[in-house]
N, C-alpha and C. Protein backbone atom coordinates (compact mmCIF):
# COMPACT_ATOMS: atom_id res chain seq x y z
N UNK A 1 109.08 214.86 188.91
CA UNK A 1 110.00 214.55 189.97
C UNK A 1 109.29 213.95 191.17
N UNK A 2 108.21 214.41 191.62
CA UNK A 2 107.26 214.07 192.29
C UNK A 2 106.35 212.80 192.38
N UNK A 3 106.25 212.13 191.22
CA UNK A 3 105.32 211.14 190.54
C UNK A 3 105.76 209.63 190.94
N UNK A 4 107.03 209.82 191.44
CA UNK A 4 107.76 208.73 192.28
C UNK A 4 107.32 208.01 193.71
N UNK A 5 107.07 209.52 194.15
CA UNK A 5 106.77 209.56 195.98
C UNK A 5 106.00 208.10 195.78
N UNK A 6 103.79 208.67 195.59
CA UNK A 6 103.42 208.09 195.71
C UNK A 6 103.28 206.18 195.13
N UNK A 7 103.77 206.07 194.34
CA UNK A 7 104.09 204.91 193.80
C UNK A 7 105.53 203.89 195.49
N UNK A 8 106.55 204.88 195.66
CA UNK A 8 107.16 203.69 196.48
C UNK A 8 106.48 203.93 197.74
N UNK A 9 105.93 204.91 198.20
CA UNK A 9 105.82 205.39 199.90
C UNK A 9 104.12 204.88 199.51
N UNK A 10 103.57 205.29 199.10
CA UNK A 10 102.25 205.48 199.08
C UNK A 10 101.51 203.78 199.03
N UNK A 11 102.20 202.74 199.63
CA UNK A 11 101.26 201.86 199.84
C UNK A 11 102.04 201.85 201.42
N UNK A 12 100.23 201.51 202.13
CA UNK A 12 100.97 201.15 203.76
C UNK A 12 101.84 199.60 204.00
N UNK A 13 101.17 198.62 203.21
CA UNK A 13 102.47 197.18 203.30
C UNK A 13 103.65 197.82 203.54
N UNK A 14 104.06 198.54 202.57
CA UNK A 14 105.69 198.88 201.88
C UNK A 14 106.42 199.86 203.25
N UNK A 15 105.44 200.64 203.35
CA UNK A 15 105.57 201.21 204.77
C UNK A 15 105.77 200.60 206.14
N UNK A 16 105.15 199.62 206.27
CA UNK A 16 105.19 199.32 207.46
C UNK A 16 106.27 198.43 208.05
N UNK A 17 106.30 197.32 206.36
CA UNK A 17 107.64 196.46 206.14
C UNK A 17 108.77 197.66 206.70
N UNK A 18 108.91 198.31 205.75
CA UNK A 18 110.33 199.64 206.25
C UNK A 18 110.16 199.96 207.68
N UNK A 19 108.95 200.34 208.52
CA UNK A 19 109.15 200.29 209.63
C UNK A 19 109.87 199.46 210.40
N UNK A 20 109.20 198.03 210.06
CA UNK A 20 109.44 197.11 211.18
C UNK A 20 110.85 196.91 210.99
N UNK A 21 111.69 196.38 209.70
CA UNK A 21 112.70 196.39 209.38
C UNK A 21 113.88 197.44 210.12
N UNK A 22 113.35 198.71 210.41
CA UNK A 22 114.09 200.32 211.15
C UNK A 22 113.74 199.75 212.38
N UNK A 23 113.09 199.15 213.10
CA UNK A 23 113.25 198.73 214.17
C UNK A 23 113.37 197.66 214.78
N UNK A 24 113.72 196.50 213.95
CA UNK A 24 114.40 195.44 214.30
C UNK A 24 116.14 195.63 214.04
N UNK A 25 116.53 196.68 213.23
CA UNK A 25 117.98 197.18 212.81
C UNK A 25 118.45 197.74 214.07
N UNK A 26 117.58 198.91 214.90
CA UNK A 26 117.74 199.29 215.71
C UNK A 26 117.94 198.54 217.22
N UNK A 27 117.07 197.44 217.22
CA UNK A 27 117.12 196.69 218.09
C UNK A 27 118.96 195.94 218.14
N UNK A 28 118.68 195.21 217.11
CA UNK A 28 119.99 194.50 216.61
C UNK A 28 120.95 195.40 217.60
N UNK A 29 120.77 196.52 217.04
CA UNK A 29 122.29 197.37 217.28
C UNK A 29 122.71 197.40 218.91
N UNK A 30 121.22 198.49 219.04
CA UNK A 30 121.02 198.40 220.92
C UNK A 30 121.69 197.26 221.52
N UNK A 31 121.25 195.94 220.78
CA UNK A 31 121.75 194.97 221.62
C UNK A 31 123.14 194.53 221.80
N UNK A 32 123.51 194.23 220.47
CA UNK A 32 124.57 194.04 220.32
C UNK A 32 125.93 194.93 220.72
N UNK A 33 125.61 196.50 221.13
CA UNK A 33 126.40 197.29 222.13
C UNK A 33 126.11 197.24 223.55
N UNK A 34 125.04 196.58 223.55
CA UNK A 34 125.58 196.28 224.86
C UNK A 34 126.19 194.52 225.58
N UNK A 35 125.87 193.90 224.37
CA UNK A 35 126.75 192.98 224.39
C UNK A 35 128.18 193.20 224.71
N UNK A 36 129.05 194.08 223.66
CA UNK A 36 130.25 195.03 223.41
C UNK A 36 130.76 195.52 225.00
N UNK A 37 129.66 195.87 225.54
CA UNK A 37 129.92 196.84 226.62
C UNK A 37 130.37 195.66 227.89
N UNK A 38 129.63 194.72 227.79
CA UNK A 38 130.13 193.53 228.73
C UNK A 38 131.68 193.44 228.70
N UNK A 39 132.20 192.51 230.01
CA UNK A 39 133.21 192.36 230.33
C UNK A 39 133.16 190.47 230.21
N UNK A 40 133.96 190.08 229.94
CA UNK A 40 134.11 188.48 229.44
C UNK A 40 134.08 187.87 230.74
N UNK A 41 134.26 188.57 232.03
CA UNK A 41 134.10 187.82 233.29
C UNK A 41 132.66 188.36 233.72
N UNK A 42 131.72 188.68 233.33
CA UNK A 42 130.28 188.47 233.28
C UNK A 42 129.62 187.90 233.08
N UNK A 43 130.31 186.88 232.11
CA UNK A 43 129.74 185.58 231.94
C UNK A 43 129.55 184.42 232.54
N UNK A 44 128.85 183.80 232.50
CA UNK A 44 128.63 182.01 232.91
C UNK A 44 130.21 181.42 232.78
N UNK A 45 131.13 181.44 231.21
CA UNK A 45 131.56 181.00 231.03
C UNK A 45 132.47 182.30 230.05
N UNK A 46 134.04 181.85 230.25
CA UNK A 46 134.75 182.61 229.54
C UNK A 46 134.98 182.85 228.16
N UNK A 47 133.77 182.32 227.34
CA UNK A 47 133.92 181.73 225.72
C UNK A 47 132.21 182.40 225.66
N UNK A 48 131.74 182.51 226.54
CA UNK A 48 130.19 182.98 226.56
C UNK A 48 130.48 184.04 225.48
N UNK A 49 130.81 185.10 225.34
CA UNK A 49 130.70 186.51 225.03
C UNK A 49 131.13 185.79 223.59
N UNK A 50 132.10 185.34 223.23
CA UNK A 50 132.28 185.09 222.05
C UNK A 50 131.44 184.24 221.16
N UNK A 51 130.44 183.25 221.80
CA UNK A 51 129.14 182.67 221.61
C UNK A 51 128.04 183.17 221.14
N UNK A 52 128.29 184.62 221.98
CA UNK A 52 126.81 185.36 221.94
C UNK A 52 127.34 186.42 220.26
N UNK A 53 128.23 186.52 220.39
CA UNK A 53 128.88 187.47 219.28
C UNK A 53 128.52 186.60 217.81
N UNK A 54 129.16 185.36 218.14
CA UNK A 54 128.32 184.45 216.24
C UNK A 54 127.15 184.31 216.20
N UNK A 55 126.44 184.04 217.57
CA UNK A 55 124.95 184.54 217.61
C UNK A 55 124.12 185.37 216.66
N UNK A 56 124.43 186.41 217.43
CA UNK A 56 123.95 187.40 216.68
C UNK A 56 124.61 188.01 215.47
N UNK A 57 126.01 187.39 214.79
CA UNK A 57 126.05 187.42 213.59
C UNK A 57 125.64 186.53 212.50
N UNK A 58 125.37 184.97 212.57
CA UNK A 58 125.11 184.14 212.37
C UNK A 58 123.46 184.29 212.42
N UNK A 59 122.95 184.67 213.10
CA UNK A 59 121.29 184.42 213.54
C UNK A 59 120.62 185.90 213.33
N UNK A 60 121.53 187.19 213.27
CA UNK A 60 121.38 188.19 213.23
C UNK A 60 119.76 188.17 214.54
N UNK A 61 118.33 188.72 214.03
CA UNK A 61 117.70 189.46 214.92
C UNK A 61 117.01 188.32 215.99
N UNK A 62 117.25 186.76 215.65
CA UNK A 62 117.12 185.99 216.29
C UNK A 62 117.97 185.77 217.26
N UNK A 63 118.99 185.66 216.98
CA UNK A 63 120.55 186.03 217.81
C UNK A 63 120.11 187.20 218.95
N UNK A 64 119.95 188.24 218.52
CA UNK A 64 120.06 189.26 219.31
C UNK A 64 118.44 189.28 220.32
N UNK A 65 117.39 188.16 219.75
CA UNK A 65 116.42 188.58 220.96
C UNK A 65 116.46 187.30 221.86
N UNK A 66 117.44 185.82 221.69
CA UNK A 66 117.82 184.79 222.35
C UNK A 66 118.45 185.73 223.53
N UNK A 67 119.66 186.94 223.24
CA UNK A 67 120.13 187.37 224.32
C UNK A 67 119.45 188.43 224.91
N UNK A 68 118.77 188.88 224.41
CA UNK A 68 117.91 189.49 225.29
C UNK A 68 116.98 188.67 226.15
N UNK A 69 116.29 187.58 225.74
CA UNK A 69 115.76 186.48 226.83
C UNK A 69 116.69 185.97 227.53
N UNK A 70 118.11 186.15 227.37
CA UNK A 70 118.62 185.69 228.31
C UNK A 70 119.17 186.67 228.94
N UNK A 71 119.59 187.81 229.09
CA UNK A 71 119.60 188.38 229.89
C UNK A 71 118.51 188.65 231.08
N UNK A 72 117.21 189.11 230.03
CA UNK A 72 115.93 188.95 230.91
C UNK A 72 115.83 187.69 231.92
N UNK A 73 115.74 186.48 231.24
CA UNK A 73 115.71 185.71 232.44
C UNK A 73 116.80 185.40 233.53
N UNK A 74 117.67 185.65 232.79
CA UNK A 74 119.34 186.23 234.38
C UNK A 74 118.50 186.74 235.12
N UNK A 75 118.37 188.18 234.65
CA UNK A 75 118.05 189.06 236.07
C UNK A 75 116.98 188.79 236.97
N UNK A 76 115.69 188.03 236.61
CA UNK A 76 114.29 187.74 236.64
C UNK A 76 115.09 187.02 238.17
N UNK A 77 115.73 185.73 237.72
CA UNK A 77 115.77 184.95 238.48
C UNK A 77 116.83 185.19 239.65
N UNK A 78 117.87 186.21 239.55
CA UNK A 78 118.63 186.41 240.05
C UNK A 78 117.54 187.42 241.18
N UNK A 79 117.21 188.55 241.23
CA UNK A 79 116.50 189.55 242.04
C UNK A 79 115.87 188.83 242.48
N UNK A 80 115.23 187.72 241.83
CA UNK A 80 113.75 187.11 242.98
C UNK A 80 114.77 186.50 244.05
N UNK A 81 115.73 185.79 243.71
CA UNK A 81 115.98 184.74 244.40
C UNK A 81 116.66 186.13 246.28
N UNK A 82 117.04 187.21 245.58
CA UNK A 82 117.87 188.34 246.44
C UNK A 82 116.59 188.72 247.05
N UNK A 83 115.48 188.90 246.65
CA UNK A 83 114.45 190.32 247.71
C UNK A 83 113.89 189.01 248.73
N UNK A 84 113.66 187.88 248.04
CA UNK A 84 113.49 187.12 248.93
C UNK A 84 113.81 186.74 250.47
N UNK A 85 112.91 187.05 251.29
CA UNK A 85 113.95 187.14 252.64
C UNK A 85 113.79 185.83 253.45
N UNK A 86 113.46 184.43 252.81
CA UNK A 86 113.24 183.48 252.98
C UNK A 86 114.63 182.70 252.53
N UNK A 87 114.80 183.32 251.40
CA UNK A 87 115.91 182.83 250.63
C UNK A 87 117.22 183.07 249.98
N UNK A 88 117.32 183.96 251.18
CA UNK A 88 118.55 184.98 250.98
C UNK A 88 119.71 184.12 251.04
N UNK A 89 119.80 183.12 252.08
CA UNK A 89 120.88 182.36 252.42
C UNK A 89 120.94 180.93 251.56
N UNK A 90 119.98 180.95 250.99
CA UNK A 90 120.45 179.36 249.28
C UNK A 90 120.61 179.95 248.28
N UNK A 91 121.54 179.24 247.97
CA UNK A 91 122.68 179.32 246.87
C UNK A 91 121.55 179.81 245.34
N UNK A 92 121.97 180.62 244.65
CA UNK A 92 120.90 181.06 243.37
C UNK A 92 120.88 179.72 242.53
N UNK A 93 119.60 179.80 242.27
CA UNK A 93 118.97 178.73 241.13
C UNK A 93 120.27 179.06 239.73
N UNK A 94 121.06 178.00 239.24
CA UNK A 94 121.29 177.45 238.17
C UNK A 94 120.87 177.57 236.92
């Protein structure tokens, strides 16, 4: 009953593949609820959310780390342009 283990678990490739795989699944998910969690007037554009949704079904973990760079770079550019006290009063970078 036993004689199984080491044969599927017992090489580290096979292992690590299954890792990375458990945490790119995980990622996916994370992201994609909080995609879910957005409101359609959060967007750039009112068709955005539905964009980002074939995204990441269509592109699956590519999909889901495009919106994570884009969220990342939203906020990046949005806060700099706010703590800035030079540049509080022009309009946010585009």
């Amino acid at each position: 009953m036993h004689d199984f283990l080491p044969v599927v678990f017992g090489s580290l490739p096979v292992v690590l593949a299954l890792a990375v795989m458990l945490a790119l699944a995980v990622f996916w998910v994370y992201e994609f609820a909080l995609l879910m969690r957005c409101r359609e007037d959060q967007f750039p554009s009112p068709r955005d959310k539905m964009m980002w949704v074939a995204a990441f079904v269509f592109a699956n973990v590519l999909g889901a780390v495009a919106y994570w760079w884009w969220k990342k770079m939203g906020n990046q550019t949005d806060s700099w342009v706010r703590d800035d006290p030079d540049r509080r009063d022009e309009p946010p970078i585009p």
